[in-house]
C-alpha atoms as a PDB file:
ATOM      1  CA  UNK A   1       2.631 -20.932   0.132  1.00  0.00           C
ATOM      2  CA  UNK A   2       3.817 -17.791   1.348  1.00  0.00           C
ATOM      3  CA  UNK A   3       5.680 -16.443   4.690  1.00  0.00           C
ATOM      4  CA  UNK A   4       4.608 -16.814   7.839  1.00  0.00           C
ATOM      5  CA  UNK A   5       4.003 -13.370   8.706  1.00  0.00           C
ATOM      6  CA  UNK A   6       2.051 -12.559   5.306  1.00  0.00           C
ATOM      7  CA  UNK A   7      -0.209 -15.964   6.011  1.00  0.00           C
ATOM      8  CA  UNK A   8      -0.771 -14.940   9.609  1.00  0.00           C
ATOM      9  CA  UNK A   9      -0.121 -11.266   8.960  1.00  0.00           C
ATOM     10  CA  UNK A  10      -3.307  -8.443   9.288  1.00  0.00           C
ATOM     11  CA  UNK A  11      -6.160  -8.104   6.355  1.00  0.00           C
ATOM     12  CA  UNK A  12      -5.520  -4.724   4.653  1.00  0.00           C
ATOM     13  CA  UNK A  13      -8.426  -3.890   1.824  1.00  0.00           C
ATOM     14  CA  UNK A  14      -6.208  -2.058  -1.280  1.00  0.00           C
ATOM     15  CA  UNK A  15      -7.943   0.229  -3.949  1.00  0.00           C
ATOM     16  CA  UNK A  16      -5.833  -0.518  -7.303  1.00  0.00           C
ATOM     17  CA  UNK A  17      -4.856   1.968  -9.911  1.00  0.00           C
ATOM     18  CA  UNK A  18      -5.315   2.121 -13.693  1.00  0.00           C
ATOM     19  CA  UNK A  19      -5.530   3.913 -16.666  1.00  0.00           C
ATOM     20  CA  UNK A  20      -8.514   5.346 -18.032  1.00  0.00           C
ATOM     21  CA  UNK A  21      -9.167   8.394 -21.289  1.00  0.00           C
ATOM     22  CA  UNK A  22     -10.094  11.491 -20.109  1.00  0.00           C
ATOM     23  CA  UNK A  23     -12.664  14.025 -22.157  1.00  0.00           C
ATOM     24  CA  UNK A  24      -9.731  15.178 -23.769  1.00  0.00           C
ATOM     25  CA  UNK A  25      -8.346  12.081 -24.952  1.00  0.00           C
ATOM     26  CA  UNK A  26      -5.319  11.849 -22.315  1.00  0.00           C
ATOM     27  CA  UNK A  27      -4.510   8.359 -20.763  1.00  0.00           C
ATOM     28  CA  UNK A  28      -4.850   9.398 -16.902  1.00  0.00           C
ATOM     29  CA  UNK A  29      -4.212   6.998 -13.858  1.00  0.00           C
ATOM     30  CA  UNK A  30      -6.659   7.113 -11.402  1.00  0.00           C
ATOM     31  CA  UNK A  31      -7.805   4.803  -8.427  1.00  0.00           C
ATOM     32  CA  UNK A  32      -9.703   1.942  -9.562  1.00  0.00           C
ATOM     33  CA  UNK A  33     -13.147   1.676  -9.054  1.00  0.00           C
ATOM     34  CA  UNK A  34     -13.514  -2.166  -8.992  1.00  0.00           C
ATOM     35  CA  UNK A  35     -11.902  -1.834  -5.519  1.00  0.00           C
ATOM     36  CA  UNK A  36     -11.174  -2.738  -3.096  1.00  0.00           C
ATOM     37  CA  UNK A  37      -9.453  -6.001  -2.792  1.00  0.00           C
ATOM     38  CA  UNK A  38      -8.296  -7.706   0.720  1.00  0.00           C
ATOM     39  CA  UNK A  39      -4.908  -9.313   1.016  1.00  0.00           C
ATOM     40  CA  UNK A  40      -3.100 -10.728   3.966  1.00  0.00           C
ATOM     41  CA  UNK A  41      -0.409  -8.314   4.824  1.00  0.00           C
ATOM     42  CA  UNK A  42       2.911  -8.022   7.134  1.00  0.00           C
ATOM     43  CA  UNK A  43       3.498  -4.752   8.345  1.00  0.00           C
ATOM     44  CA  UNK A  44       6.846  -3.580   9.359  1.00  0.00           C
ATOM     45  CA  UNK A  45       7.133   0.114  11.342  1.00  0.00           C
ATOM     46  CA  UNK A  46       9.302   2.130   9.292  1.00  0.00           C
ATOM     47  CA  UNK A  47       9.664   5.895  11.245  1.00  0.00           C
ATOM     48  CA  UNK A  48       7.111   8.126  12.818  1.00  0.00           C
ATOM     49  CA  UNK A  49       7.220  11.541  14.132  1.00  0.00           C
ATOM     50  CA  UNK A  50       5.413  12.720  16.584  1.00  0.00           C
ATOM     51  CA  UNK A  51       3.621  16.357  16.372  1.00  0.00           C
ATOM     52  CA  UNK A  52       4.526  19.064  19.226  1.00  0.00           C
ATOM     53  CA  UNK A  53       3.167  22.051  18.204  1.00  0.00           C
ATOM     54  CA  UNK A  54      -0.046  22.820  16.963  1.00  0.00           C
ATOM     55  CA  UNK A  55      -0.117  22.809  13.336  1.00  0.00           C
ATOM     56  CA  UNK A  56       2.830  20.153  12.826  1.00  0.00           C
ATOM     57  CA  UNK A  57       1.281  16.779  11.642  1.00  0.00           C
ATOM     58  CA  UNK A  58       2.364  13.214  12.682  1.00  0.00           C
ATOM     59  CA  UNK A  59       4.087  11.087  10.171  1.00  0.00           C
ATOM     60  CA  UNK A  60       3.490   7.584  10.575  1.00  0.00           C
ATOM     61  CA  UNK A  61       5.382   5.112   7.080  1.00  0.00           C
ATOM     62  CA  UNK A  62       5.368   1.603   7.517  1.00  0.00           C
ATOM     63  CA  UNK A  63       6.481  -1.029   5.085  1.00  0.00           C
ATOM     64  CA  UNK A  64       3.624  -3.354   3.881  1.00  0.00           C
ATOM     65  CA  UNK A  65       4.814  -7.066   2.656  1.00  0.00           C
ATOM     66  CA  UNK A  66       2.047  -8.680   0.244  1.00  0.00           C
ATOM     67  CA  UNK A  67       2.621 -11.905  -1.807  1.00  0.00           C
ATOM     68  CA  UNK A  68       3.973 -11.651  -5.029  1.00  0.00           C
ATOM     69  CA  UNK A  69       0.510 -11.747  -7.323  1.00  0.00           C
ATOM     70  CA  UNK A  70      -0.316  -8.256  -6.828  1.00  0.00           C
ATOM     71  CA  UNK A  71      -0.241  -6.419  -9.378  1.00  0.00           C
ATOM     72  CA  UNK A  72      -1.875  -2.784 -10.053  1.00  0.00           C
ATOM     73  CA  UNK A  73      -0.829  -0.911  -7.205  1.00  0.00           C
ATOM     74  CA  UNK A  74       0.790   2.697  -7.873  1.00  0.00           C
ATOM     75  CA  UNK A  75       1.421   5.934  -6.341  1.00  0.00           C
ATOM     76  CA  UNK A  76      -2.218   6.437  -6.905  1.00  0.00           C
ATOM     77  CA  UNK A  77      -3.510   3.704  -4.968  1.00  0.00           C
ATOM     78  CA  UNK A  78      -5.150   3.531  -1.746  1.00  0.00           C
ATOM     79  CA  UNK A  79      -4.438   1.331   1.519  1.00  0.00           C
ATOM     80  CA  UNK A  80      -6.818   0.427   4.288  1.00  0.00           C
ATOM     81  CA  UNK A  81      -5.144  -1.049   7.340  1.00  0.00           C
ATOM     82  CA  UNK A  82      -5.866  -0.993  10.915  1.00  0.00           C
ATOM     83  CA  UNK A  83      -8.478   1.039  10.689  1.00  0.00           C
ATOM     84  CA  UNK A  84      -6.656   3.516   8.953  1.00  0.00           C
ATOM     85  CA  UNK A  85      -6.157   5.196   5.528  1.00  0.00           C
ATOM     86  CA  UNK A  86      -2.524   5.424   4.108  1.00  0.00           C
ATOM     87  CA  UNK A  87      -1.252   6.403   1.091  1.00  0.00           C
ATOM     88  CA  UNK A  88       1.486   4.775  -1.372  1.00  0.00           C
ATOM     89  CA  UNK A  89       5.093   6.757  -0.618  1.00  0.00           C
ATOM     90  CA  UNK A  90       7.133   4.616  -3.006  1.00  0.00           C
ATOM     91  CA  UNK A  91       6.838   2.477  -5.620  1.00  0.00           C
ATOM     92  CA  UNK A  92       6.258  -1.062  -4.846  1.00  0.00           C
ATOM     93  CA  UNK A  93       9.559  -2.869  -4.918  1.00  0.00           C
ATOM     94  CA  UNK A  94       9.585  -6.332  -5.909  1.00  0.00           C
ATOM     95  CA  UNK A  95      11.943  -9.351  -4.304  1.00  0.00           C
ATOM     96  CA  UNK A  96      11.910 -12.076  -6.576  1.00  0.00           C
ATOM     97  CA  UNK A  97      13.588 -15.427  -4.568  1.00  0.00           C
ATOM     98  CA  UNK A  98      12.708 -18.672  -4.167  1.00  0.00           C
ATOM     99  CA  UNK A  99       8.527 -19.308  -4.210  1.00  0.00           C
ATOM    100  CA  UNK A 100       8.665 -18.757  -0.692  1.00  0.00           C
ATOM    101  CA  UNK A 101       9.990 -15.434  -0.092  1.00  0.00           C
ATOM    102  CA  UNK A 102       9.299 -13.690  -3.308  1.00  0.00           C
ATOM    103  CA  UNK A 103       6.886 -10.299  -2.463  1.00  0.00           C
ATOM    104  CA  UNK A 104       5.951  -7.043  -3.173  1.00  0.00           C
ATOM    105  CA  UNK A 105       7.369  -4.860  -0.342  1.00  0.00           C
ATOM    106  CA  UNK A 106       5.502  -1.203  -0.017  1.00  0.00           C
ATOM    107  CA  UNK A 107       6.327   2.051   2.141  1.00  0.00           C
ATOM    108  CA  UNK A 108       3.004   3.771   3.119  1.00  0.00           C
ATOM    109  CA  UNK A 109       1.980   6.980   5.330  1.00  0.00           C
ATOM    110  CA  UNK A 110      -0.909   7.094   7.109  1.00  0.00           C
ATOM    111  CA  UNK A 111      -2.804  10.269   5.951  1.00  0.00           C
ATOM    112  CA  UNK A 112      -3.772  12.689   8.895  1.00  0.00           C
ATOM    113  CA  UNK A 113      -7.088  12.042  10.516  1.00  0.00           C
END
């Protein structure tokens, strides 16, 4: 079982990463094209700024909280949540506790529309 607010929480649809050989021969990670999957979601507001003069942009990062069997997601992955696209800022962090609260915490920005 998982939290309350992941089991209850919003349906976000996430496009995983991995590695795949270029023409050259390079190991490159790119967004996976098995995608997307949907997971239950908690979303915490992290800090926005608003933009007041033309040609500033808005900057919108909230903290995602997914249960702790995800695996795959990167820098290079993509996030679809409340009917907007947002990118990965950090690294997903995990918090290992007790089977409860363990979870994959992530810090996305929605990407200018």
């Amino acid at each position: 079982m998982s939290s309350m607010q992941r089991r209850r929480g919003v349906t976000a649809r996430i496009w995983k990463s991995s590695y795949r050989t270029d023409h050259r021969g390079n190991r490159v990670l790119v967004a996976d094209a098995d995608g997307p999957y949907e997971v239950r979601c908690a979303l915490i507001p992290q800090r926005s700024a608003r933009a007041e003069v033309p040609g500033q942009q808005q900057i919108n990062i909230t903290r995602m909280i997914v249960d702790p069997d995800l695996e795959g997601v990167t820098l290079w992955s993509r996030i679809e949540v409340l009917g907007s696209v947002w990118d990965v800022v950090t690294p997903p962090a995990y918090h290992h506790g007790e089977r409860h609260t363990r979870h994959w915490s992530i810090d996305i920005r929605e990407r200018p529309s």
